[in-house]
Structures are given as C-alpha cells and as structure tokens.
N, C-alpha and C. Protein backbone atom coordinates (compact mmCIF):
# COMPACT_ATOMS: atom_id res chain seq x y z
N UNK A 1 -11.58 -23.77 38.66
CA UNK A 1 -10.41 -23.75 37.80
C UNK A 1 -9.43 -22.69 38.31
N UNK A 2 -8.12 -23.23 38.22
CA UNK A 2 -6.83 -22.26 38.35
C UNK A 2 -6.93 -20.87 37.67
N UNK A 3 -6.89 -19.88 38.26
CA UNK A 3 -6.22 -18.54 37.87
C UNK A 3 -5.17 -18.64 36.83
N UNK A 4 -5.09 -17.99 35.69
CA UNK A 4 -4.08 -18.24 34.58
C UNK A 4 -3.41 -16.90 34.63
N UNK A 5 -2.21 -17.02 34.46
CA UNK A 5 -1.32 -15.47 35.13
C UNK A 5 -0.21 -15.23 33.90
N UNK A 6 -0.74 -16.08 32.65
CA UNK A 6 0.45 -15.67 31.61
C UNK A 6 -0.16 -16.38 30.12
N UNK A 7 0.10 -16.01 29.09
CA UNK A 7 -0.32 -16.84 27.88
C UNK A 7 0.84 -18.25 27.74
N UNK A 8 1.74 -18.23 28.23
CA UNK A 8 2.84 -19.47 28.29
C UNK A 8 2.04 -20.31 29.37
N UNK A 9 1.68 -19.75 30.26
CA UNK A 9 0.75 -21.16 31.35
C UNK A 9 -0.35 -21.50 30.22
N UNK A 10 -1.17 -20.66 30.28
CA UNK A 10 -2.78 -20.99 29.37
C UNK A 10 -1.85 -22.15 28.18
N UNK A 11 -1.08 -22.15 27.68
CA UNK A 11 -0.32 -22.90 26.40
C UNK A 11 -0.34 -24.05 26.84
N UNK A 12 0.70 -24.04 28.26
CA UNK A 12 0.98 -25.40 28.79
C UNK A 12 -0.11 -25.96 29.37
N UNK A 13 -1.17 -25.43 30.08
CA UNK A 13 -2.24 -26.21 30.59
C UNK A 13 -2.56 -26.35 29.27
N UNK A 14 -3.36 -26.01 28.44
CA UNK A 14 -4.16 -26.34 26.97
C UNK A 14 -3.33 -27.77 26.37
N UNK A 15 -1.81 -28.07 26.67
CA UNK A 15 -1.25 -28.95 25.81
C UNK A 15 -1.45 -30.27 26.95
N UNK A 16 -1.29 -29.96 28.05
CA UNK A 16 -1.66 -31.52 28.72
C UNK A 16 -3.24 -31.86 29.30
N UNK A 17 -4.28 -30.61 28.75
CA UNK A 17 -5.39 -31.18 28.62
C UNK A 17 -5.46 -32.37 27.00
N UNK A 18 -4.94 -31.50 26.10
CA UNK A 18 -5.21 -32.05 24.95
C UNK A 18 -4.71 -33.42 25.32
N UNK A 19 -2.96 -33.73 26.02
CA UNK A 19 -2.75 -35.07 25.32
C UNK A 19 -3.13 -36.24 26.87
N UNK A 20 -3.74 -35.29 27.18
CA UNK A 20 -3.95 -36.27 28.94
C UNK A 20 -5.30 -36.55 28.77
N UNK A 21 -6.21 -36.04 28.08
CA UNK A 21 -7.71 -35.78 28.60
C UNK A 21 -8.44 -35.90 27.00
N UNK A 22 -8.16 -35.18 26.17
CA UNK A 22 -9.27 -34.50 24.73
C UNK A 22 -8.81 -36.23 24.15
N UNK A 23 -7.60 -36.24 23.63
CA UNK A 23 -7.11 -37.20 22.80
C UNK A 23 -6.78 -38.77 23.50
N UNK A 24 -7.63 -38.88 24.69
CA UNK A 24 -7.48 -40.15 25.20
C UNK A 24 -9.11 -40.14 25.78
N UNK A 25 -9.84 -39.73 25.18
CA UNK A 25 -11.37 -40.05 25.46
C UNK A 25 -12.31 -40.47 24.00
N UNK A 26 -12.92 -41.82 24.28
CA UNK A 26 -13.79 -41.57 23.00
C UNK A 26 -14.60 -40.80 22.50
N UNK A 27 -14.29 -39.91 21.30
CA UNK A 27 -15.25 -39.41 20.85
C UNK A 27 -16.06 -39.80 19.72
N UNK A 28 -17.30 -38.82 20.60
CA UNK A 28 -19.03 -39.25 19.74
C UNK A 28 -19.09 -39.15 18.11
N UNK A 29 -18.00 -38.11 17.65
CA UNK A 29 -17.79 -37.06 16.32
C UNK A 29 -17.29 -38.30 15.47
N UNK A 30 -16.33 -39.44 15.75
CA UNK A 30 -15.96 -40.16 15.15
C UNK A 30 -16.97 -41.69 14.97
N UNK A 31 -17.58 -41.63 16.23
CA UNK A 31 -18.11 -42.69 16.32
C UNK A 31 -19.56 -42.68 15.03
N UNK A 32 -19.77 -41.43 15.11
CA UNK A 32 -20.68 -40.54 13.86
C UNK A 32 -20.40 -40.83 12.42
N UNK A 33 -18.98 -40.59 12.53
CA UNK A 33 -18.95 -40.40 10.97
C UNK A 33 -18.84 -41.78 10.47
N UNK A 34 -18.46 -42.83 11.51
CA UNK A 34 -18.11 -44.30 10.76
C UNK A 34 -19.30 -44.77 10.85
N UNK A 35 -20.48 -44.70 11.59
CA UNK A 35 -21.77 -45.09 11.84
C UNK A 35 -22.35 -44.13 10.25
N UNK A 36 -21.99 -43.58 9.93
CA UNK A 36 -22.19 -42.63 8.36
C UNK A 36 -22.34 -43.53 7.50
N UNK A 37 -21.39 -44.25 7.48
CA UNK A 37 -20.81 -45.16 6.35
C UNK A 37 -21.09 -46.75 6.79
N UNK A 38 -21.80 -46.95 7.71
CA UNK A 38 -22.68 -48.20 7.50
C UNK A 38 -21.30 -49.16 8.65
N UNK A 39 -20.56 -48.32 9.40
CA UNK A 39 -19.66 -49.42 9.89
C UNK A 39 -19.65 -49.18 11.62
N UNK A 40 -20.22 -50.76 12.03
CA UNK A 40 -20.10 -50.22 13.54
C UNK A 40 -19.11 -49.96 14.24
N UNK A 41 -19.33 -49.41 15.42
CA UNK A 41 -17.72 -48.91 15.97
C UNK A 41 -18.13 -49.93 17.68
N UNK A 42 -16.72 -50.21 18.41
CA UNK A 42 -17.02 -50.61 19.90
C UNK A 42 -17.60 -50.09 20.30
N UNK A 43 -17.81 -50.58 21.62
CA UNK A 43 -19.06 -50.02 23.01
C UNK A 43 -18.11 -48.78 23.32
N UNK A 44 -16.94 -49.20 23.30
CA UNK A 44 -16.06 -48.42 24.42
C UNK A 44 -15.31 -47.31 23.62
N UNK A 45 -15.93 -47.23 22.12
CA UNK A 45 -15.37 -45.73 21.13
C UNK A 45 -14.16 -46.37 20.78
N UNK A 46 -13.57 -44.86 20.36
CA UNK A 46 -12.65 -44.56 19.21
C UNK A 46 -12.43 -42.90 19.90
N UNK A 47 -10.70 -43.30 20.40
CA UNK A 47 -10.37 -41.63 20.78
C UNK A 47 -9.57 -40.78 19.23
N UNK A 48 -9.50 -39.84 19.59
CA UNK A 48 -8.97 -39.05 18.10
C UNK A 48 -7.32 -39.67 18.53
N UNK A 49 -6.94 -40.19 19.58
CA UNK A 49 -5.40 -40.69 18.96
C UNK A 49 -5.31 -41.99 18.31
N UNK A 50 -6.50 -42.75 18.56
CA UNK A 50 -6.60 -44.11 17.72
C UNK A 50 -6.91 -44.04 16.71
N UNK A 51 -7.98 -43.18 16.39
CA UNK A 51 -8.20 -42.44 14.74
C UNK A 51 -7.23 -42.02 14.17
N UNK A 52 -6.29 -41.37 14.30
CA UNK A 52 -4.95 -40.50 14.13
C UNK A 52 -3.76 -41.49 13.53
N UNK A 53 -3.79 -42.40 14.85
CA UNK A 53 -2.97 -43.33 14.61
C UNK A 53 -2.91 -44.36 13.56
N UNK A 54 -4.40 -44.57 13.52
CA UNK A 54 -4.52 -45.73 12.79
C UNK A 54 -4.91 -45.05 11.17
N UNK A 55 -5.15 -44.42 11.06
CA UNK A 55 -5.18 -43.37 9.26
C UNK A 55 -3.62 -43.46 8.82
N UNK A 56 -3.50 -44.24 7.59
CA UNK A 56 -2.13 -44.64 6.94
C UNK A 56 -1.64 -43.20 6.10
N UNK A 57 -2.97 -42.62 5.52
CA UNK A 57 -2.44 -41.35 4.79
C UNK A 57 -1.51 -40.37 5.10
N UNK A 58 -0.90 -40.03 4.01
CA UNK A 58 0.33 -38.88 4.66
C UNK A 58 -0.14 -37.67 5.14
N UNK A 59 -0.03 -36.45 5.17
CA UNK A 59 -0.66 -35.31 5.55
C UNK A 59 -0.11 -34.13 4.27
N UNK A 60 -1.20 -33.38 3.81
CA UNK A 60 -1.02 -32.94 2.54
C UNK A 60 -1.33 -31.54 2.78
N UNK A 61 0.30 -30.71 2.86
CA UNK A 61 -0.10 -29.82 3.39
C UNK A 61 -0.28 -28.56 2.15
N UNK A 62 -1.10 -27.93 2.42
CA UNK A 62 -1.67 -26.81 1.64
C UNK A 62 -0.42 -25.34 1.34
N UNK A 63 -0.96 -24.95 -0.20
CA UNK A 63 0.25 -23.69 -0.34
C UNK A 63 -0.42 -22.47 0.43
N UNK A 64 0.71 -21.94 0.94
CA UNK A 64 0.17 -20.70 1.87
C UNK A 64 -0.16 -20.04 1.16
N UNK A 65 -0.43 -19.99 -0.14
CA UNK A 65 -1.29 -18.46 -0.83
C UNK A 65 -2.46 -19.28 -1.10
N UNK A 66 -2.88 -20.20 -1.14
CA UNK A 66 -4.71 -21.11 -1.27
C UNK A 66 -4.62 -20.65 0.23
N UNK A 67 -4.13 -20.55 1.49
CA UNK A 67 -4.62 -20.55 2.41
C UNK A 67 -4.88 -19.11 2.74
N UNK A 68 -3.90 -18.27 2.75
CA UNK A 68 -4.36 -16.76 2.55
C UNK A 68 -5.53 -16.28 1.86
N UNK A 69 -5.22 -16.98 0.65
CA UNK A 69 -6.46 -16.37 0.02
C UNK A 69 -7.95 -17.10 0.48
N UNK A 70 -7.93 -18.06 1.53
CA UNK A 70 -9.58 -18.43 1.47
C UNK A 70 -9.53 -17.48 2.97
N UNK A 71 -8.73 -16.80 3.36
CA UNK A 71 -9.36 -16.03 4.75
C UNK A 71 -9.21 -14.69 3.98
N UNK A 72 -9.24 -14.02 2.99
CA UNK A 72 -9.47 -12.64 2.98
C UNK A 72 -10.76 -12.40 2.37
N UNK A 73 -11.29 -10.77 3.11
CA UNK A 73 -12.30 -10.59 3.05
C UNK A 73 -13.23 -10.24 1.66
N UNK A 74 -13.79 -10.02 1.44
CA UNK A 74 -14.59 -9.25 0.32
C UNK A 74 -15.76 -8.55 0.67
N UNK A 75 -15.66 -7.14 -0.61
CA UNK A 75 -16.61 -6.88 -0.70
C UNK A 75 -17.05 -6.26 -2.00
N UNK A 76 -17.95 -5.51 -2.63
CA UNK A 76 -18.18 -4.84 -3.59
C UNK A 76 -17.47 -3.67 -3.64
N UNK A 77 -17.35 -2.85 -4.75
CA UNK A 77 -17.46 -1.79 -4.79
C UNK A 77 -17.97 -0.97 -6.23
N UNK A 78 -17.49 -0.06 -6.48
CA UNK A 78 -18.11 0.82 -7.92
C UNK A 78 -16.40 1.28 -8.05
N UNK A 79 -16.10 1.32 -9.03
CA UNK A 79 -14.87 1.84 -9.95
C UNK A 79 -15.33 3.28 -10.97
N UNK A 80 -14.99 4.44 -9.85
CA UNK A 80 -14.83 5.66 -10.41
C UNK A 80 -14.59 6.05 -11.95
N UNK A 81 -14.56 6.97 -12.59
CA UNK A 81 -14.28 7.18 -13.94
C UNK A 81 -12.87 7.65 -14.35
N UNK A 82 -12.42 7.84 -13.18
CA UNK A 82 -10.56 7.62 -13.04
C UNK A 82 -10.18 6.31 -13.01
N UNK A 83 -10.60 4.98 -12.64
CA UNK A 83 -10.16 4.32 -12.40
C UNK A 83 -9.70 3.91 -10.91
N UNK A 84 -10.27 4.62 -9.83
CA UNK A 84 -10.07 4.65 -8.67
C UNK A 84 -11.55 4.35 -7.51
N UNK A 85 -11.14 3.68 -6.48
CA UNK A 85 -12.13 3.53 -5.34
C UNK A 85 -12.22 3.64 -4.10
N UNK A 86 -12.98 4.06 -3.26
CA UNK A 86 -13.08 4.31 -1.99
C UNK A 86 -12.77 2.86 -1.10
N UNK A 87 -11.97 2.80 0.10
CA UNK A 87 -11.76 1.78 0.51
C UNK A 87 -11.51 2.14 1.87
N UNK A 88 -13.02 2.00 2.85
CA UNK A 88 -12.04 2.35 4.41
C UNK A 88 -11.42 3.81 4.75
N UNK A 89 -12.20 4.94 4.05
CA UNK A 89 -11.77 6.42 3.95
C UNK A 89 -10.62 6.85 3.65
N UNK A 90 -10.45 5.56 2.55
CA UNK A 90 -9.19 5.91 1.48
C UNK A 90 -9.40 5.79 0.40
N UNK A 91 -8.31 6.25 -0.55
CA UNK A 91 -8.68 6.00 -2.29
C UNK A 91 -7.59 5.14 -2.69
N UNK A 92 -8.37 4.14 -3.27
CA UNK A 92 -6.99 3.13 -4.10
C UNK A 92 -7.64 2.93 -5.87
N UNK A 93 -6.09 2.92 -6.47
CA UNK A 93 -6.39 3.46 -8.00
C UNK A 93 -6.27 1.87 -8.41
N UNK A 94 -7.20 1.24 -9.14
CA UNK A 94 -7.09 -0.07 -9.67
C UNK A 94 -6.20 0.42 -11.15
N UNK A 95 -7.74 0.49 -12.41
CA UNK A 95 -7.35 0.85 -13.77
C UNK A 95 -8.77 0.96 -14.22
N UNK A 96 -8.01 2.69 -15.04
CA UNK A 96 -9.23 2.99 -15.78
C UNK A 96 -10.01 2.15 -17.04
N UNK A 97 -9.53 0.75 -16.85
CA UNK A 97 -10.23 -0.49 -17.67
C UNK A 97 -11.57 -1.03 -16.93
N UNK A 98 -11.37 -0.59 -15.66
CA UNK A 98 -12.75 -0.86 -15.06
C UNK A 98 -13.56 0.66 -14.51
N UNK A 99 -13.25 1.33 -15.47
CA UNK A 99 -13.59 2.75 -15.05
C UNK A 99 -15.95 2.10 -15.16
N UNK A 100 -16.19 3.21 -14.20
CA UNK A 100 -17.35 2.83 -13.58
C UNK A 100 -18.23 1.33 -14.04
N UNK A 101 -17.82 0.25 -13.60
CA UNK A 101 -17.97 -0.86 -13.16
C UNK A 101 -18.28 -1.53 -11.59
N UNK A 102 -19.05 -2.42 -11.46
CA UNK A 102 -18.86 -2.67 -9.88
C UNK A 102 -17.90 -4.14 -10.08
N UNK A 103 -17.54 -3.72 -9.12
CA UNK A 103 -16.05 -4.84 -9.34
C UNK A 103 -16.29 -5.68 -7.88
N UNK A 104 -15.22 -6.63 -7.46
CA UNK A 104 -15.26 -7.61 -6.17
C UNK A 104 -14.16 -6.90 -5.40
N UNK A 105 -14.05 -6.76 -4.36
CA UNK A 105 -12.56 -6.55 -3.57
C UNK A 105 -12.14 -7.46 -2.73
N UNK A 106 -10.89 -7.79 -2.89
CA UNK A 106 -10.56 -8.70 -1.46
C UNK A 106 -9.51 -8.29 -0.99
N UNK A 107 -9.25 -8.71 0.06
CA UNK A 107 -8.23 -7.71 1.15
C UNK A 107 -8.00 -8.85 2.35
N UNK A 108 -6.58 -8.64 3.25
CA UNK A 108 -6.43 -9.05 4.11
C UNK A 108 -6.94 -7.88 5.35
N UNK A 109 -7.31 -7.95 6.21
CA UNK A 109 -7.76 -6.82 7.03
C UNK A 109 -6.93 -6.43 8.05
N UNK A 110 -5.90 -6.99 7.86
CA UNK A 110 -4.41 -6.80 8.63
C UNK A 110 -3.55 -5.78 7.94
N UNK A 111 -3.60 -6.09 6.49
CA UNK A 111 -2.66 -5.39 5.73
C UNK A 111 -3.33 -4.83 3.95
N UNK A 112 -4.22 -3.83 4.94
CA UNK A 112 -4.67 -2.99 3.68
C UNK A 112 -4.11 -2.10 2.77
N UNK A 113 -2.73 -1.86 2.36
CA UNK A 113 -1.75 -1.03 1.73
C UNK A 113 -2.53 -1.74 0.42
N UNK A 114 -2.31 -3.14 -0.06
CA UNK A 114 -3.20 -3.67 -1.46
C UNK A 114 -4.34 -4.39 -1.15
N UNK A 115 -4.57 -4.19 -2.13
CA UNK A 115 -6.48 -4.89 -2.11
C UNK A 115 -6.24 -5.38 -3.28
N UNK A 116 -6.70 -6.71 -3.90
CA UNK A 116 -6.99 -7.01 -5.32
C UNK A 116 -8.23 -6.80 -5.87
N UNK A 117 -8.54 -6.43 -7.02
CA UNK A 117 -9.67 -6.43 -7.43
C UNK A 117 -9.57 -7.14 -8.38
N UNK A 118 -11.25 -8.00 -8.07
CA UNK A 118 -11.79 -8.93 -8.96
C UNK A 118 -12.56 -8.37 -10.58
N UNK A 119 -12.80 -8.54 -11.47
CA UNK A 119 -13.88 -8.22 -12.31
C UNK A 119 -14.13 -8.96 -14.02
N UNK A 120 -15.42 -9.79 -13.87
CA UNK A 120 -15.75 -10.73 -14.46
C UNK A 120 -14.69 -10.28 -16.14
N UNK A 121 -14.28 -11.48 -16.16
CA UNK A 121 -14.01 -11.11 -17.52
C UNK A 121 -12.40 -10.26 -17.67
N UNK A 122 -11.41 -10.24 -16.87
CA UNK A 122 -10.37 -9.58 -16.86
C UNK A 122 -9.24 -10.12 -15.63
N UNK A 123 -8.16 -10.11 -16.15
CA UNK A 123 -7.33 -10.65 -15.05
C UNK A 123 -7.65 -10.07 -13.46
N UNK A 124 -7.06 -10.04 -12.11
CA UNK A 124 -7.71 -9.90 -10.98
C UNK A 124 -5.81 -8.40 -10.94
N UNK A 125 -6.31 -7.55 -10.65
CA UNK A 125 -5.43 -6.47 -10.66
C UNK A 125 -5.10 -6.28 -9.21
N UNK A 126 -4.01 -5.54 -8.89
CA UNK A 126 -3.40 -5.10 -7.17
C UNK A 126 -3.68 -3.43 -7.33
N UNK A 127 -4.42 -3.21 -6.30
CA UNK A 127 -4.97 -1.79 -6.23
C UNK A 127 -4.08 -1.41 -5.17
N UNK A 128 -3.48 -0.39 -5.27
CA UNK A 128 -2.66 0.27 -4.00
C UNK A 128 -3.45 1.13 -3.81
N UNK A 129 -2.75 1.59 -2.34
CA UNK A 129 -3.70 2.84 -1.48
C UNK A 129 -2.77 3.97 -2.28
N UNK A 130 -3.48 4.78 -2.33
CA UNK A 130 -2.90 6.28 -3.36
C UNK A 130 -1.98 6.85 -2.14
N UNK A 131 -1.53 7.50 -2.31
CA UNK A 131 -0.92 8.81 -1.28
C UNK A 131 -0.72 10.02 -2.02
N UNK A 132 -1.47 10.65 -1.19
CA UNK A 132 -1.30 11.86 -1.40
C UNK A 132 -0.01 12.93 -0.85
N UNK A 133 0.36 13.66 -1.69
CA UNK A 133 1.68 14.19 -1.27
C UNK A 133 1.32 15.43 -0.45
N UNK A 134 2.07 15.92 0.12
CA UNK A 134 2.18 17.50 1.06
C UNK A 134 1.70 18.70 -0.22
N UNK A 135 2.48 18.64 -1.29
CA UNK A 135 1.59 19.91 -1.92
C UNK A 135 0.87 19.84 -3.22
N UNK A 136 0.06 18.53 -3.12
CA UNK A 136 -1.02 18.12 -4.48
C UNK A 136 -2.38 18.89 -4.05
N UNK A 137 -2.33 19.05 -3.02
CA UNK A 137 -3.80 20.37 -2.67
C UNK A 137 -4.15 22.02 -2.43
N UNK A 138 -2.41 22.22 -2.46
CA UNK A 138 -1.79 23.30 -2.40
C UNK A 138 -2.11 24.38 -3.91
N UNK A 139 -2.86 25.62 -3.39
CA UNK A 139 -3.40 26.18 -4.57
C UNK A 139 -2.28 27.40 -4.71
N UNK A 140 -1.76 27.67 -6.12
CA UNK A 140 -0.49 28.47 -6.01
C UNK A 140 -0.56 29.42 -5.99
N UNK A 141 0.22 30.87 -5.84
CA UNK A 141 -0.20 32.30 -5.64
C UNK A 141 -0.52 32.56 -6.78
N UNK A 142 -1.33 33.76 -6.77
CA UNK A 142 -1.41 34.09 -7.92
C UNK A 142 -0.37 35.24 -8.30
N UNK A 143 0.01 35.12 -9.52
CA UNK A 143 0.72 36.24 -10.00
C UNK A 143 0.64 37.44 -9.90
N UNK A 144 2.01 38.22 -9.63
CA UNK A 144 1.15 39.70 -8.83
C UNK A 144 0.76 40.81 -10.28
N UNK A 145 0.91 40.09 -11.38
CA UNK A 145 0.01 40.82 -12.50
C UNK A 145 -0.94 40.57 -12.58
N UNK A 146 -1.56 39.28 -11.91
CA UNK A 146 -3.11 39.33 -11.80
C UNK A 146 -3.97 40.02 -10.52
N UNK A 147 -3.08 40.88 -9.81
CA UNK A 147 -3.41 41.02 -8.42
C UNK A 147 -3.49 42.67 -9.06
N UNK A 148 -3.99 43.42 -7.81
CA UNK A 148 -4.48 44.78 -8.08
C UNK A 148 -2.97 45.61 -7.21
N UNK A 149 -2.11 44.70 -6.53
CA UNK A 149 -0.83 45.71 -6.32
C UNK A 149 -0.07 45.36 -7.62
N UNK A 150 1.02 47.01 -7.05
CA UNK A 150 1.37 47.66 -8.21
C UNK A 150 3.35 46.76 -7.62
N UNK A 151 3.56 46.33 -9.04
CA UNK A 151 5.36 46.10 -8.74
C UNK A 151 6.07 47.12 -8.73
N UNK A 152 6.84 47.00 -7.43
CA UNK A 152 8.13 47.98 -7.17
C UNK A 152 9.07 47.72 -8.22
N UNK A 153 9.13 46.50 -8.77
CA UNK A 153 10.80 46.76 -10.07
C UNK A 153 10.05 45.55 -10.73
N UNK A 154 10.89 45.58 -12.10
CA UNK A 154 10.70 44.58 -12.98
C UNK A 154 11.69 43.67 -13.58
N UNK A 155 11.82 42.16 -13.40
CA UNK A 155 13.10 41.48 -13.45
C UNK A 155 13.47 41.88 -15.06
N UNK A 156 12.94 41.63 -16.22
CA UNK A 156 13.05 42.09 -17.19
C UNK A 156 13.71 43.39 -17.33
N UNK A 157 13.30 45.01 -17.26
CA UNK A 157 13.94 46.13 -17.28
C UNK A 157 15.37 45.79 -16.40
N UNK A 158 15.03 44.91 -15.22
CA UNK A 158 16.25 45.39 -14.30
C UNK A 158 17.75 44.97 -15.17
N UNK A 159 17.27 43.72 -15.56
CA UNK A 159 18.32 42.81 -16.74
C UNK A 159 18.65 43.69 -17.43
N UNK A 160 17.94 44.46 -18.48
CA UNK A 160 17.90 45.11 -19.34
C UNK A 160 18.82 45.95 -18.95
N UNK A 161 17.92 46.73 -17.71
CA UNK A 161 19.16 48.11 -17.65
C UNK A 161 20.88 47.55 -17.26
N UNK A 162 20.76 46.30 -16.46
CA UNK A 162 22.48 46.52 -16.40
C UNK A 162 23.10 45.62 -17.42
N UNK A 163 22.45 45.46 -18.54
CA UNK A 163 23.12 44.71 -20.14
C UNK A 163 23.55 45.95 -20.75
N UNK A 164 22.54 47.05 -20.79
CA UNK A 164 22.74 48.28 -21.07
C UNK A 164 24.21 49.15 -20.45
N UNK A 165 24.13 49.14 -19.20
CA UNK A 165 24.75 49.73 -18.61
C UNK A 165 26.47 49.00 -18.67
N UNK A 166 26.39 47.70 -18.86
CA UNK A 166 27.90 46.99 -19.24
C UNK A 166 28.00 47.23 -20.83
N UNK A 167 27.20 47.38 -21.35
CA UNK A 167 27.56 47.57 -22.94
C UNK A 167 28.03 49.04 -22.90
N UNK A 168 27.59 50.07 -22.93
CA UNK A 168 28.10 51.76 -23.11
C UNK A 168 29.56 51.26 -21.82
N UNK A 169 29.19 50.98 -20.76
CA UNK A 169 31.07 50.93 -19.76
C UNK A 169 31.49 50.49 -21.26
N UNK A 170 31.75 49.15 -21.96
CA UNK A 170 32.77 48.69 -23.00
C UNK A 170 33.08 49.78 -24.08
N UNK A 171 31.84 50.00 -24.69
CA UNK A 171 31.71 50.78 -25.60
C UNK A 171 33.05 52.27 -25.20
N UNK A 172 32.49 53.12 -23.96
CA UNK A 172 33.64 54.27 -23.34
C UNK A 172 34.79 53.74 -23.67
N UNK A 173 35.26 52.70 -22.68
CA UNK A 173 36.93 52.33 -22.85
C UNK A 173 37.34 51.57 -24.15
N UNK A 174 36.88 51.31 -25.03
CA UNK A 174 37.01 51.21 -25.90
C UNK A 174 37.54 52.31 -26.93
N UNK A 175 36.55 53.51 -26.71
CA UNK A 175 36.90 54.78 -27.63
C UNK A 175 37.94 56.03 -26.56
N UNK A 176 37.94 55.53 -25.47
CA UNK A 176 39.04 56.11 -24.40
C UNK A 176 40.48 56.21 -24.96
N UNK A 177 41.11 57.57 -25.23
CA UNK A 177 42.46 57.70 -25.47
C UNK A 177 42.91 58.15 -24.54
N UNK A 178 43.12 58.33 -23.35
CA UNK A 178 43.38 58.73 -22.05
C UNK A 178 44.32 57.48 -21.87
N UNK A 179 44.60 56.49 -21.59
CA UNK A 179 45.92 55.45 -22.01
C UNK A 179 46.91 55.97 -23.29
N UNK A 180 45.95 56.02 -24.38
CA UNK A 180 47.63 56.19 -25.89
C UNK A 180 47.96 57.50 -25.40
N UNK A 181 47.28 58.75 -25.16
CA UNK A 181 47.78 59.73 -24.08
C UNK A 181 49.15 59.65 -23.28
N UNK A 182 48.89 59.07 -22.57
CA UNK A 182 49.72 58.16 -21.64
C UNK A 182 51.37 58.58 -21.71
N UNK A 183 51.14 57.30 -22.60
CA UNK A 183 51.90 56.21 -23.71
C UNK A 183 52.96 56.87 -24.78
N UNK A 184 52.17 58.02 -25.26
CA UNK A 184 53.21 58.63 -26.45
C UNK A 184 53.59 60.15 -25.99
N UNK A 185 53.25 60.89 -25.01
CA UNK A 185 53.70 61.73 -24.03
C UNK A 185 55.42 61.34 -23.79
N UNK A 186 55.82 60.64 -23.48
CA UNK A 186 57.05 60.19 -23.39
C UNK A 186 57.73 60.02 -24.77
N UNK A 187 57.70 59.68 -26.20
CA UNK A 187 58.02 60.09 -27.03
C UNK A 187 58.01 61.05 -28.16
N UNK A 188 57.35 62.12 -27.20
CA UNK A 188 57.18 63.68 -28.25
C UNK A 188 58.46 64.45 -28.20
C-alpha cells in the first residue's frame, strides 16, 4: 500500500475505496440478516448500494442533544454536605438538596466546565466547576492590637487632636479684638 502524506489524501483514497470497491461488492452482513427473516437472497449477493437503493424509507435524522447525550460519560459520585463534589481534581457545587447522597454524573470529556448530575427522584441539575478566586485562601493580618508591637500614633487621638486644635483656632478669633482695635483707632 501507498505511503499517505496528508489527512486530505487518506479522505480521498477512503472515498473511492468506499464507492469503487466496499459498496459494489456483495456483502455477507446483508445476505445474513435477510436469511434472518426466512428470505433467500441470489448466488451472486446483495451489495450495500443495492440495499441502499432499493430501501423506500426516508432517513430519520436524530436531535443532536439524544445524540450528545448517548456519548457522554458517567460515573458515580458522593455529594458533600455543602452540596459540592470532587470531579477530576476539581470541585463542582451541584445543591445542597443532594447534600451527602451518591448521585450519577455525566459529562462530555471534551468539555468539563458542566457536568449534570443525575439523582433518583429529583430533576437532573448543571454542576459547574467552582473557581476559586486569588484571595479566598488568603489569611488576613492580624490587627496590630492583637500583636505584641507597640503603635507609634493612634488614628482616633490623631482626629481628635486636630478637631481640637481647629475648634480653640475658631474659638481665639472669634474672641480676638485686635481687628475692632484696628477699626475704631481712626475714629477716637
């Protein structure tokens, strides 16, 4: 056999085996199933284009979500007491309605972002993969009043002192006669 040097050759050889060679030979598979049913067939067969041809039925084609759904996978699992499960060294949160239950999973294995989960007795739910954010593990400082150093200033007093310190400034120029001074110097 020829060296194949591309998936577009492998295509084109595969399509004029099929209609030169597969679909112009009798096959045994058909000659089987009508010999099934009590009906003889010629010496010389029945190729799948005479079968093909000669079937009056239309072709009934299937909804792509019956077809998706008979290729995804399953498996078990256990439903945490959050409502969440391990999936593939990830966590996906169903609902804490199936909190520790073993439930069904199914999944495409292409595109694990959702998984549905199955569980007897309850509609079939979409489990997303959780994500975790940058600072949900992040433990916060502690306050430096719980710490054994001592604070250099205190936001409180500091407020304090310059509320203080603008109230007595008002308070002075307020009781300041150094202006009416001024003012009536010129009419004495």
């Amino acid at each position: 056999m020829a060296h194949v040097h591309s998936v577009e050759e492998l295509n084109r050889r595969w399509k004029v085996f099929l209609e030169q060679e597969y679909q112009k030979e009798a096959h045994e598979g058909i000659r089987e199933y009508y010999k099934s049913y009590g009906v003889e067939v010629a010496a010389c067969g029945i190729t799948p284009e005479q079968e093909w041809l000669r079937d009056e039925r239309g072709l009934v084609f299937l909804d792509v979500s019956v077809v998706a759904e008979a290729f995804r996978h399953r498996e078990k699992r256990r439903i945490d007491g959050a409502g969440c499960f391990s999936f593939r060294g990830r966590k996906y949160e169903a609902s804490t309605a199936f909190a520790n239950l073993e439930v069904e999973i199914a999944y495409d294995p292409m595109d694990t972002d959702t998984v549905t989960v199955y569980c007897s007795g309850a509609e079939p739910v979409a489990a997303r993969r959780m994500e975790i954010g940058a600072y949900a593990a992040k433990k916060p400082e502690v306050p430096l009043g719980m710490t054994k150093a001592r604070p250099e200033s205190s936001r409180l007093l500091d407020a304090l002192e310059k509320k203080y310190k603008e109230d007595h400034r008002q308070m002075a120029e307020a009781l300041s006669f150094g202006d009416y001074v001024k003012e009536a110097s010129g009419n004495v």
